[in-house]
C-alpha atoms as a PDB file:
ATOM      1  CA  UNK A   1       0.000   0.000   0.000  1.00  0.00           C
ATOM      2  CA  UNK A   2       1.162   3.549  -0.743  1.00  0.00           C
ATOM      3  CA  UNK A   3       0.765   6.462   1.657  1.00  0.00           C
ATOM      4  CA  UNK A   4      -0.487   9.823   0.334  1.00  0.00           C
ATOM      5  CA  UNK A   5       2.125  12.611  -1.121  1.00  0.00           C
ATOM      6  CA  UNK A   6       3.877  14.484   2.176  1.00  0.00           C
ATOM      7  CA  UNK A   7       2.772  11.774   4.832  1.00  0.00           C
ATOM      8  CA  UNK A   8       4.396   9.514   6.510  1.00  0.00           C
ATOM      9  CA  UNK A   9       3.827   5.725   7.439  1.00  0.00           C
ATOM     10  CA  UNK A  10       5.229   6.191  11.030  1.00  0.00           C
ATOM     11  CA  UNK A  11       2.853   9.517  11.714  1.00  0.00           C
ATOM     12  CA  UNK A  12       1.113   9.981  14.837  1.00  0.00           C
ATOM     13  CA  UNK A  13       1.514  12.426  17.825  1.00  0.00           C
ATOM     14  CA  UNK A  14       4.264  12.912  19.741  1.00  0.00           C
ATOM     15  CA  UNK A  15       3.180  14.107  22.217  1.00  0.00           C
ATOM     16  CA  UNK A  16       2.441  12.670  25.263  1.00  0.00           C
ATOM     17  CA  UNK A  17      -0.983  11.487  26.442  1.00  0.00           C
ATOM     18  CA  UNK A  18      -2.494  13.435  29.401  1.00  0.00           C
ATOM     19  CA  UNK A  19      -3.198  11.310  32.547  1.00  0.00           C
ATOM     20  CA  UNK A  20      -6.284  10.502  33.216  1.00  0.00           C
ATOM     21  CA  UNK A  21      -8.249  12.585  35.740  1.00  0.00           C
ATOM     22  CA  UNK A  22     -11.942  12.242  37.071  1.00  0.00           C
ATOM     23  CA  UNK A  23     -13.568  14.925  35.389  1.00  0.00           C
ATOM     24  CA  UNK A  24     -15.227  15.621  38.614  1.00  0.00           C
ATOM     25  CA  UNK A  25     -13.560  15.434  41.674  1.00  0.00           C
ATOM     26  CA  UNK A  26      -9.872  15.512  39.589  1.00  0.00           C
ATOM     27  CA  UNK A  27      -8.444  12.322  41.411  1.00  0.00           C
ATOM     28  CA  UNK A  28      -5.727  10.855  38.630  1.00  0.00           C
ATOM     29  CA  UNK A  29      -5.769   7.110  37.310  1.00  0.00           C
ATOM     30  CA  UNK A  30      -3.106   4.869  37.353  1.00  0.00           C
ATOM     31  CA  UNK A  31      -2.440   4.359  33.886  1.00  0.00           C
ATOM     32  CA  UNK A  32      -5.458   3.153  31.917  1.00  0.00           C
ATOM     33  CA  UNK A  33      -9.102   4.095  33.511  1.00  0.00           C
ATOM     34  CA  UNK A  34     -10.078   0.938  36.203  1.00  0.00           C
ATOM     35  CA  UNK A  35     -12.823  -1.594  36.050  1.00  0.00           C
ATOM     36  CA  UNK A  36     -14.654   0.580  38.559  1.00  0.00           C
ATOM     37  CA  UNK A  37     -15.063   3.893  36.808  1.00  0.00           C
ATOM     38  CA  UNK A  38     -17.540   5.298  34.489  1.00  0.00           C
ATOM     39  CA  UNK A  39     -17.171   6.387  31.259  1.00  0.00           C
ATOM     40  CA  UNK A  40     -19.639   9.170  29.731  1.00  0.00           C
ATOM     41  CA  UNK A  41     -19.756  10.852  26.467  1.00  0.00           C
ATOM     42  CA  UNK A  42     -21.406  14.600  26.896  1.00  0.00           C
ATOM     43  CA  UNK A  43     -21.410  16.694  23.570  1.00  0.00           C
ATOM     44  CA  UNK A  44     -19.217  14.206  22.347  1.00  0.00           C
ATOM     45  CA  UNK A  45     -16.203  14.383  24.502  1.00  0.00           C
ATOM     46  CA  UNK A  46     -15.717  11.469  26.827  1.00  0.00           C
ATOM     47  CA  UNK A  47     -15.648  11.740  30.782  1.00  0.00           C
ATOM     48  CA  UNK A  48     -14.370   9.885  32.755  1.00  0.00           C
ATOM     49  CA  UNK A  49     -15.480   9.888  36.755  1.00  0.00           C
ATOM     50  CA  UNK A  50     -14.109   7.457  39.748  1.00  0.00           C
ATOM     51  CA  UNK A  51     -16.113   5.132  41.607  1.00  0.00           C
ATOM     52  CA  UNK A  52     -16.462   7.583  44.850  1.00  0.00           C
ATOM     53  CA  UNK A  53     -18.556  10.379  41.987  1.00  0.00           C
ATOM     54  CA  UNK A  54     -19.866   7.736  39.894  1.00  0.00           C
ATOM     55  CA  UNK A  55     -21.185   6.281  43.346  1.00  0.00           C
ATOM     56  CA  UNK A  56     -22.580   9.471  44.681  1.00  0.00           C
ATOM     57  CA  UNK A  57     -23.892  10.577  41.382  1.00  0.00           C
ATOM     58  CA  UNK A  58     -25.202   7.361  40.662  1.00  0.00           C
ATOM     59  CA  UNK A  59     -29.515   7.948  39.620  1.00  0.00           C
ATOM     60  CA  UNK A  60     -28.226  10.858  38.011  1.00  0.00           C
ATOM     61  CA  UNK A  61     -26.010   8.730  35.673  1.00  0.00           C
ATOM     62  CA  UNK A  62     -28.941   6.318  35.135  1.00  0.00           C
ATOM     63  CA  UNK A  63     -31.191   9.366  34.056  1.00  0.00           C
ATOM     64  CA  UNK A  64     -28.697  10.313  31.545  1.00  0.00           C
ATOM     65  CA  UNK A  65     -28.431  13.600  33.150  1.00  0.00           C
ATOM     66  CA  UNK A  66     -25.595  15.884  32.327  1.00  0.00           C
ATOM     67  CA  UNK A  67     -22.639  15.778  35.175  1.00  0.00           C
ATOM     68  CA  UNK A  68     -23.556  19.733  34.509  1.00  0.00           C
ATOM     69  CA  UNK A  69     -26.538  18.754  36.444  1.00  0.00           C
ATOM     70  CA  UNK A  70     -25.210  16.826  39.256  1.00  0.00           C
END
């Protein structure tokens, strides 16, 4: 296969990926995001929140509400 005028095969960012934070509280991840917290997509950006929010926040989650609304 042949790549496109001006790219390159080995292209991607070099920069480094951001760690991981609960988007509300702020408390970071350890690497990837654990088993135990929640994933969201609002306005089509992903959220992640740790299992103390997602506990405390949990009908709202389950009502689809907005973490604006929480």
């Amino acid at each position: 296969m042949t790549s496109l005028p001006g790219s390159s095969d080995q292209g991607g960012s070099n920069r480094e990926p951001r760690p991981l934070r609960c988007a509300r509280c702020g408390t970071p991840a350890d690497g990837p995001p654990p088993p135990t917290w929640t994933c969201s997509v609002e306005n089509g950006t992903r959220q992640y929140f740790c299992d103390r929010c997602s506990r405390e926040n949990l009908r709202a989650i389950e009502g689809r509400l907005d973490s604006a609304w929480w």
